[in-house]
C-alpha atoms as a PDB file:
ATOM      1  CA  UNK A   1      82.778  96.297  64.955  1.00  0.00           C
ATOM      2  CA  UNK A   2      86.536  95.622  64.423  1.00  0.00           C
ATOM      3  CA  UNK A   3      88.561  93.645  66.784  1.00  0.00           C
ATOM      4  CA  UNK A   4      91.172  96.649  67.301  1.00  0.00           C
ATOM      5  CA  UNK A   5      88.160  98.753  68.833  1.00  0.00           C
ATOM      6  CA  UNK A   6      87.214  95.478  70.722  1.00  0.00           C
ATOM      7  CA  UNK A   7      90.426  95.650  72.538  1.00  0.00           C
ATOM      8  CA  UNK A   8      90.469  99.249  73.073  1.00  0.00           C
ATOM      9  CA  UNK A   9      87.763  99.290  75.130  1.00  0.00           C
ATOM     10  CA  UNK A  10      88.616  96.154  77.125  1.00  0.00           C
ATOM     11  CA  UNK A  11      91.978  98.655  77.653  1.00  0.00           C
ATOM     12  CA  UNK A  12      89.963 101.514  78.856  1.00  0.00           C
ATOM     13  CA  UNK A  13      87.669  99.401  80.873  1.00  0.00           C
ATOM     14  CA  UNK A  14      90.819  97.895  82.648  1.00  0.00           C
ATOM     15  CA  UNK A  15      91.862 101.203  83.096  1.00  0.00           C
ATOM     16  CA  UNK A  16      88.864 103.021  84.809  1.00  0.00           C
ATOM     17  CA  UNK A  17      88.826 100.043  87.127  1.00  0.00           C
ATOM     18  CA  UNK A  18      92.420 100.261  87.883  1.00  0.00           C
ATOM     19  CA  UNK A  19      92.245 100.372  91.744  1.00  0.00           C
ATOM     20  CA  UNK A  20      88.086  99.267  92.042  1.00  0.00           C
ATOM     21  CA  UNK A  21      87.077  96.167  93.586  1.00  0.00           C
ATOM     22  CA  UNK A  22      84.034  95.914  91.153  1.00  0.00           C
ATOM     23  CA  UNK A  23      84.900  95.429  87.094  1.00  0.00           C
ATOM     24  CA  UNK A  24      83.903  98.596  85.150  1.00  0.00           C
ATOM     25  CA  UNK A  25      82.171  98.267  81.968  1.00  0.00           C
ATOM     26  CA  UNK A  26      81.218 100.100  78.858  1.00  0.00           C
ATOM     27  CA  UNK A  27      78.500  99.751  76.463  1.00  0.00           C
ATOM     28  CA  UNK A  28      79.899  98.144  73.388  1.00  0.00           C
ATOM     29  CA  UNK A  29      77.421  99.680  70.928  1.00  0.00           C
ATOM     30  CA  UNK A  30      79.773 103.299  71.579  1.00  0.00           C
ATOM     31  CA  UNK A  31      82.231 101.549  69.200  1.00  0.00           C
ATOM     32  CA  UNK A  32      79.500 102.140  66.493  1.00  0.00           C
ATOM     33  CA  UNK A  33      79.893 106.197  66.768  1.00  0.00           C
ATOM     34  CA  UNK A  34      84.097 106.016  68.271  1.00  0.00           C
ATOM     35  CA  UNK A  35      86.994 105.956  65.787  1.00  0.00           C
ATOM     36  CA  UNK A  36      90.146 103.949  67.013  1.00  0.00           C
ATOM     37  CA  UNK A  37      91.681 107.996  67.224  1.00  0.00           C
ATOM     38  CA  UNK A  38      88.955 108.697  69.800  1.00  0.00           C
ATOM     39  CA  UNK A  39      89.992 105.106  71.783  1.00  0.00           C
ATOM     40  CA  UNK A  40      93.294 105.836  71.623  1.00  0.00           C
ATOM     41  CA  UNK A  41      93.098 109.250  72.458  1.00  0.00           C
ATOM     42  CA  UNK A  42      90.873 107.817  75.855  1.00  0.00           C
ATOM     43  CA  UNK A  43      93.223 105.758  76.494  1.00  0.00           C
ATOM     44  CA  UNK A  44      96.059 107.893  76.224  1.00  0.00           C
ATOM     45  CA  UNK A  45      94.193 110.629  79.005  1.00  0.00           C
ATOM     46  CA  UNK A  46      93.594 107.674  81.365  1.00  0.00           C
ATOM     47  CA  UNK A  47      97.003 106.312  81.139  1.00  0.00           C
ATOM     48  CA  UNK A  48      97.985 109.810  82.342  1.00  0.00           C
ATOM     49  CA  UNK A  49      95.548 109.703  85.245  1.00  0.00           C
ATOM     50  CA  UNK A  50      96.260 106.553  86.761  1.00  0.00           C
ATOM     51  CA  UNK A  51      99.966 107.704  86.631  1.00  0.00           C
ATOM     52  CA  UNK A  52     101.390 103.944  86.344  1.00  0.00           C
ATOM     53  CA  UNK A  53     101.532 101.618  83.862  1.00  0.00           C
ATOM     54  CA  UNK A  54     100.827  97.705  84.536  1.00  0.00           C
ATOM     55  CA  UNK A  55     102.718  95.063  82.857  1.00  0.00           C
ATOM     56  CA  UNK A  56      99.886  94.888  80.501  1.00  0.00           C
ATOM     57  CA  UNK A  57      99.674  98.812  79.624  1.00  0.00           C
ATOM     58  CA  UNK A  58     103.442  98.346  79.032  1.00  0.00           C
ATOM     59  CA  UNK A  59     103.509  95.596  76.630  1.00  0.00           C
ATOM     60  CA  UNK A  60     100.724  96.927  75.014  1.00  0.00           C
ATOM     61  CA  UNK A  61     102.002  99.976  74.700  1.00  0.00           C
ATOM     62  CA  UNK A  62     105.166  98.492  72.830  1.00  0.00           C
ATOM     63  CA  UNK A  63     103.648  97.712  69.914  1.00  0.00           C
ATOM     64  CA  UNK A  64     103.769 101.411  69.242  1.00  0.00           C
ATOM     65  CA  UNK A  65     107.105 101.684  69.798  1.00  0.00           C
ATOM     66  CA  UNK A  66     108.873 102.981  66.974  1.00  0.00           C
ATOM     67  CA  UNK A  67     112.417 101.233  66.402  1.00  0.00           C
ATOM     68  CA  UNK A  68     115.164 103.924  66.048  1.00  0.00           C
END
């Protein structure tokens, strides 16, 4: 299991328990059948859901920035 899917899902889990008092987790043996397309792309739809980035989400999300 790489370390890139590793922090993909700690990202989605942060995300699904953006405004939840109890910590939302997923079952790390997914990463076995998920691609880092498939994370991203779950990422991506929950990032539109919640609406609002966090700090985190944003600095994260920098790294993908593409300098002009």
């Amino acid at each position: 299991m790489s370390n890139k899917k590793e922090e993909l899902l700690k990202e989605i889990e942060r995300l699904i328990s953006y405004d939840s008092k109890e910590q939302q987790t997923i079952n790390p043996d997914y990463l076995e059948y998920l691609q880092i397309d498939d994370l991203l792309s779950i990422k991506k739809s929950l990032l539109k859901r919640v609406g609002k980035l966090s700090s985190d989400d944003i600095e994260w999300l920098q790294q993908f920035k593409k300098d002009s």
